[in-house]
Protein backbone atom coordinates (compact mmCIF):
# COMPACT_ATOMS: atom_id res chain seq x y z
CA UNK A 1 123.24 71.05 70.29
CA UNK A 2 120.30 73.09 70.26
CA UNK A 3 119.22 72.09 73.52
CA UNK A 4 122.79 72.48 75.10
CA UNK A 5 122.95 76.21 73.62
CA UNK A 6 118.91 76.97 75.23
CA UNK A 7 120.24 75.52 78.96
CA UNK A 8 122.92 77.24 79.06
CA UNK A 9 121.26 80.35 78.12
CA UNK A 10 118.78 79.89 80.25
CA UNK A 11 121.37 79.10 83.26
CA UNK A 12 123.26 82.65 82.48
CA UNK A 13 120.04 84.39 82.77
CA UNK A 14 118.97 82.94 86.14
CA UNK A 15 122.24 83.74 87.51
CA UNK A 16 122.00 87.00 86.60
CA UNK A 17 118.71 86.88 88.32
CA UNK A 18 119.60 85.58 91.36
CA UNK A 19 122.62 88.09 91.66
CA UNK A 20 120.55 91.73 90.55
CA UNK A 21 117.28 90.29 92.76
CA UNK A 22 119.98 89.74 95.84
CA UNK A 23 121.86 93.58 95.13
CA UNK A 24 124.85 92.00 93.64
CA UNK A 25 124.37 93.46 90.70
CA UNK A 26 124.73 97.00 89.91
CA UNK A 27 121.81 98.70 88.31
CA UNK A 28 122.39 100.36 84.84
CA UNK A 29 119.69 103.01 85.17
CA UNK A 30 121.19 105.90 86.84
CA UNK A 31 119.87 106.82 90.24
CA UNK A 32 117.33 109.72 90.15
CA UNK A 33 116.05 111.73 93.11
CA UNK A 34 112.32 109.79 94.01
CA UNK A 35 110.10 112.47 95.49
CA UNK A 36 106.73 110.62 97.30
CA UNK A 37 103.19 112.77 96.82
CA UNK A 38 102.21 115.28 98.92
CA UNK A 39 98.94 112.54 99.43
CA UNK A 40 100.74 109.58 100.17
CA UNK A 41 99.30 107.58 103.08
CA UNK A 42 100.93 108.09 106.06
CA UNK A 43 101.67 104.32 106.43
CA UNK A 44 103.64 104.51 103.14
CA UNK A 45 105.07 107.22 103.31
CA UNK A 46 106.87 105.86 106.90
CA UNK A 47 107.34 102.72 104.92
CA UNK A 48 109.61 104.56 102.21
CA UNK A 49 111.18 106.51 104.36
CA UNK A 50 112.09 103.51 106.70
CA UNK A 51 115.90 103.76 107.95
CA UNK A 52 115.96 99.79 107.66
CA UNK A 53 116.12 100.42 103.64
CA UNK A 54 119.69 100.62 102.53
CA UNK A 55 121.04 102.76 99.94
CA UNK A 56 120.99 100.11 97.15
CA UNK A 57 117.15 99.94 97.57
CA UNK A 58 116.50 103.76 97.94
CA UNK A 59 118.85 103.86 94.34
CA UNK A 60 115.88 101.72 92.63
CA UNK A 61 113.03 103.52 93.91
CA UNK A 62 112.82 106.06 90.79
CA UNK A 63 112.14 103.89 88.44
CA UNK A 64 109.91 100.99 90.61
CA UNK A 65 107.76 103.81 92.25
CA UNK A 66 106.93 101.88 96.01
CA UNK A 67 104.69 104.87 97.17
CA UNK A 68 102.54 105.08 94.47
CA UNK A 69 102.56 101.53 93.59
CA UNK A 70 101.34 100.76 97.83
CA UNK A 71 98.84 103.38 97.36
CA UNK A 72 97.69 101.54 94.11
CA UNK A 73 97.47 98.98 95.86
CA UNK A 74 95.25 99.99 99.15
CA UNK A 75 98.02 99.09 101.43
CA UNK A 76 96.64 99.65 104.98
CA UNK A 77 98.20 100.05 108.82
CA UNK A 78 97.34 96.49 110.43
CA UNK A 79 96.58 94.35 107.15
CA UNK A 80 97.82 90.57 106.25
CA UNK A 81 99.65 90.47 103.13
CA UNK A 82 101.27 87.54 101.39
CA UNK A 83 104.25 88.24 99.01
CA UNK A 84 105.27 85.89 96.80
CA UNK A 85 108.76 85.36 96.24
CA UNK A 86 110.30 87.83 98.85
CA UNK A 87 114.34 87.08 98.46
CA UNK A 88 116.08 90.49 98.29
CA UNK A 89 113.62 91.71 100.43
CA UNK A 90 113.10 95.27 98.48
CA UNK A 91 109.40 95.11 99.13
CA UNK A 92 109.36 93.11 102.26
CA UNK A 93 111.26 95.54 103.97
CA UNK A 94 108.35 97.91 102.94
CA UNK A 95 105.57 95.99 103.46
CA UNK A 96 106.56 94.93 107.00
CA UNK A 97 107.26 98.74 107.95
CA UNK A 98 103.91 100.10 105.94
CA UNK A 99 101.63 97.63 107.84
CA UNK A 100 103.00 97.95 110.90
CA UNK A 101 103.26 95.89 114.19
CA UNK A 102 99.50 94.86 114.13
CA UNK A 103 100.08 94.14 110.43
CA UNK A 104 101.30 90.53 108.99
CA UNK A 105 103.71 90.01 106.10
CA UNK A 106 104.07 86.18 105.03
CA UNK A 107 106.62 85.34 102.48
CA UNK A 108 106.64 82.30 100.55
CA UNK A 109 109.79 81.28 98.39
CA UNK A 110 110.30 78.29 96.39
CA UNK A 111 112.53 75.97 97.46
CA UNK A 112 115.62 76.29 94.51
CA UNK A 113 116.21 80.06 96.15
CA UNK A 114 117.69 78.66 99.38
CA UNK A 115 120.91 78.19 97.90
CA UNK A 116 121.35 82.03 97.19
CA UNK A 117 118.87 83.66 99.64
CA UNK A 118 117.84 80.90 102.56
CA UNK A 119 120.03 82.44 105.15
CA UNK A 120 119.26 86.38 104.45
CA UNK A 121 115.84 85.35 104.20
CA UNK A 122 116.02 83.89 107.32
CA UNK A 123 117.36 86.42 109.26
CA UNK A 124 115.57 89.07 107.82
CA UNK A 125 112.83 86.73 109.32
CA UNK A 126 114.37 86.62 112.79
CA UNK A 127 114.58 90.45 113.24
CA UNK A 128 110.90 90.96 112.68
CA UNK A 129 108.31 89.82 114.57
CA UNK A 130 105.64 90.88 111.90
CA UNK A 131 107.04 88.60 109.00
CA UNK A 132 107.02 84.79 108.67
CA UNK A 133 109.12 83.22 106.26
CA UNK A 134 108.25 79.95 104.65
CA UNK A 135 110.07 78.04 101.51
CA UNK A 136 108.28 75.64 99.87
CA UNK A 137 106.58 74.51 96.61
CA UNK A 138 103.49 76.41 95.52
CA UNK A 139 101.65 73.50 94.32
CA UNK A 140 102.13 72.19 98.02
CA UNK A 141 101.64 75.35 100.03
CA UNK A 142 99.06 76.13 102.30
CA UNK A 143 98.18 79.71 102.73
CA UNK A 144 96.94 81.76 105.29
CA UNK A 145 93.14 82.38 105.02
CA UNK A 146 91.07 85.62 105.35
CA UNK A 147 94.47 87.79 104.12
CA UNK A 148 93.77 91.32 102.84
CA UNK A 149 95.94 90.99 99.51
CA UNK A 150 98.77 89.18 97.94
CA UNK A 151 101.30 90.59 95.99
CA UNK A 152 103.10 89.01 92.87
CA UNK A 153 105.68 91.57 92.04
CA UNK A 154 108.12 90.84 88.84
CA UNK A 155 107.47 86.93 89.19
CA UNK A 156 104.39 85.79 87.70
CA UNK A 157 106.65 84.81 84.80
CA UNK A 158 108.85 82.41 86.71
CA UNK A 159 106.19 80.45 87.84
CA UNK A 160 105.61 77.93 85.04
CA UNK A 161 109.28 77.62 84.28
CA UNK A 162 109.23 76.55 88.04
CA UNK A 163 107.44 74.00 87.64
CA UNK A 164 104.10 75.79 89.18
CA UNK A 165 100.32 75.18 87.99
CA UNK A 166 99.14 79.22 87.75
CA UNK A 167 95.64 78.02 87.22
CA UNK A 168 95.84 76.12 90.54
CA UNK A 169 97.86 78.59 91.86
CA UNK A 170 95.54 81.96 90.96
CA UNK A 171 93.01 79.78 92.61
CA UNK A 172 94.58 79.03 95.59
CA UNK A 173 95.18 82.49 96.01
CA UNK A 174 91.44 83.96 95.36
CA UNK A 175 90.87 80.98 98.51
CA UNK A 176 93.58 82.68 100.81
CA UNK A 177 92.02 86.51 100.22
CA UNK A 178 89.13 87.67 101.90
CA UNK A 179 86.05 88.85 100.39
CA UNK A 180 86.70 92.15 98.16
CA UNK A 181 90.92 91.33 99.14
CA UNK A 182 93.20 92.96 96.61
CA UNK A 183 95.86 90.74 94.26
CA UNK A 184 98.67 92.67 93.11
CA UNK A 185 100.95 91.41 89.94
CA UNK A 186 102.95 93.33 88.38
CA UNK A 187 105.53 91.53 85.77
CA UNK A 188 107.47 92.95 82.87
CA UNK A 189 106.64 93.13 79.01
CA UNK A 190 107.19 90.78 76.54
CA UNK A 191 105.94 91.13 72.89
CA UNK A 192 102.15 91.30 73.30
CA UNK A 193 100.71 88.30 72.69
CA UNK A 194 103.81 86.27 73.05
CA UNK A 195 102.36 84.43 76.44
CA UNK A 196 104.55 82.32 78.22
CA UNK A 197 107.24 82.22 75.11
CA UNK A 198 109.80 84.47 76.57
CA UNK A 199 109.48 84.20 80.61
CA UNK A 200 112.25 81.39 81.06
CA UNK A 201 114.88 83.44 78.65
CA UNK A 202 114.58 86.88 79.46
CA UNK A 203 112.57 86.85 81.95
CA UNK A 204 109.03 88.88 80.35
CA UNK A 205 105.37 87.94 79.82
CA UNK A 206 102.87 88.21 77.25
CA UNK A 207 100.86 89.91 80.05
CA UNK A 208 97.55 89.81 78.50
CA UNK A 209 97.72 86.10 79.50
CA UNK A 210 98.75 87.23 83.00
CA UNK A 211 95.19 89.03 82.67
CA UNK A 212 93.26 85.94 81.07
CA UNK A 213 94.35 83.53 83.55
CA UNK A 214 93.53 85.82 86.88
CA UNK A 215 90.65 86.04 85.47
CA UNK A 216 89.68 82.71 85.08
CA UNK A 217 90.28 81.86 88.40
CA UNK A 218 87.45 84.23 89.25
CA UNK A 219 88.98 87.43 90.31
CA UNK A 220 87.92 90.54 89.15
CA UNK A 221 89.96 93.87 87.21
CA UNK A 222 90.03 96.54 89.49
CA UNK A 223 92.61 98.34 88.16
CA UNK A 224 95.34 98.27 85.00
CA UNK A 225 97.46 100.91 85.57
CA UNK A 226 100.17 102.07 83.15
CA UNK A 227 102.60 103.62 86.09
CA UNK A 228 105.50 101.62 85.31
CA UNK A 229 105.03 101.53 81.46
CA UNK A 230 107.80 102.36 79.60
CA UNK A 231 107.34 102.78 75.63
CA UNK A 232 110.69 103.25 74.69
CA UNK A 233 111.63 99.31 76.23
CA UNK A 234 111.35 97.22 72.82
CA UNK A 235 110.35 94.15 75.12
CA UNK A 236 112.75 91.82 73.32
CA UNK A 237 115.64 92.43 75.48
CA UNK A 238 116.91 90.60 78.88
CA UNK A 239 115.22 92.22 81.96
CA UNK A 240 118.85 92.69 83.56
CA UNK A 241 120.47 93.31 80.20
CA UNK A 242 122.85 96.47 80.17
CA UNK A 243 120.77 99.89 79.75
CA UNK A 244 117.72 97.80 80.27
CA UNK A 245 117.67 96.71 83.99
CA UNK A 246 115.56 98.44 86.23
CA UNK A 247 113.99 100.32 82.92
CA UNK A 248 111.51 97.54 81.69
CA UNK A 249 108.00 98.22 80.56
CA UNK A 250 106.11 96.78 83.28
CA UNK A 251 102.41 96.18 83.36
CA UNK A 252 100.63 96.69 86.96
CA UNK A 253 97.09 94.75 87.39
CA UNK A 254 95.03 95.41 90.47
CA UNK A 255 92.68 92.27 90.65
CA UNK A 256 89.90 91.85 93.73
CA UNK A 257 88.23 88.76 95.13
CA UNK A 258 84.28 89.87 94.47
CA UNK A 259 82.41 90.43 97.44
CA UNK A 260 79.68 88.35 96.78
């Protein structure tokens, strides 16, 4: 019995995943006026401002912060960037317009999203020559070598409940980057210290393990940033729960491949 009540618990929440990561879900944080730096990069800013964005995007952008999290980042005209699970396409559509048409964007998606986002991912594929789509298992993938950065955004936690090795994985991706090549996670809050315990119920890390295994695959810490913390997120709720979605505290780790 106890096992029937976890799967189906754990179905309802990747529904509800699948439909808020695709748009069909509204958000319950209000939308607030997002106002970009005076600094921002020009490449970023055009990337923001992009009339390829549609109104359900722009309506997150408050709370997930794409300028400053790109500048965080060191997103640059003309760089190769691999993002790990792509579908929705919120950052996609912003990477391929912030790196431009002498940039690279290649998306990787396991294969269980095809039956919710295969053909949008696809097209969105077709219409730009400066993306490459690929679905496929990350213990199987080959990646691209000599990229400037990958970029784990708000999925680091479904990796092991997917079935993926993150110690072969983190290690694969330190291979794919280029000396000094930036590797972007950013994943939501869970109780600290909690590890893996709650990323295949409601979705959240223990993120200092996020930390401890990047690590160990040899990266180094260039950054921790607390721009999408949010203290007043208990971290024990559903990441699309009512009043929570689009609210979460959210840790952001800049990590770089040493030079040496």
């Amino acid at each position: 019995m106890r096992r029937s009540i976890f799967q189906f618990l754990t179905l309802v929440a990747a529904v509800t995943f699948f439909a808020a990561a695709l748009g069909q879900a509204p958000a319950t944080a209000p939308a607030q006026p997002y106002v970009m730096a005076a600094e921002t990069p020009a490449n970023i800013r055009r990337a923001v401002e992009s009339s390829e964005r549609t109104d359900e995007m722009r309506q997150r952008d408050f709370h997930r912060k794409p300028a400053e999290v790109l500048t965080l980042a060191g997103l640059k005209d003309g760089d190769h960037v691999i993002e790990i699970a792509g579908f929705g396409q919120y950052f996609t559509t912003l990477l391929c317009a912030a790196v431009g048409p002498k940039g690279k964007i290649d998306v990787y998606d396991l294969p269980y999203t095809e039956r919710f986002a295969g053909d949008a991912s696809r097209a969105f594929d077709a219409k730009h020559d400066n993306e490459t789509y690929h679905q496929e298992s990350y213990n199987d993938a080959k990646l691209p070598q000599n990229v400037d950065a990958v970029y784990v955004i708000l999925y680091y936690h479904d990796l092991k409940p997917q079935g993926v090795d993150t110690a072969a994985f983190n290690r694969k991706v330190l291979a794919a980057l280029k000396p000094g090549g930036t590797y972007l996670v950013i994943d939501h809050k869970a109780e600290a210290g909690s590890g893996w315990r709650d990323a295949a119920t409601i979705h959240r890390m223990g993120v200092e393990t996020i930390k401890q295994e990047v690590l160990a695959a040899g990266f180094e810490l260039a950054r921790e940033s607390d721009l999408l913390a949010n203290p007043q997120d208990d971290r024990s709720k559903m990441v699309f729960a009512p009043g929570t979605r689009g609210t979460t505290d959210q840790a952001l780790f800049v990590f770089r491949k040493p030079r040496g």
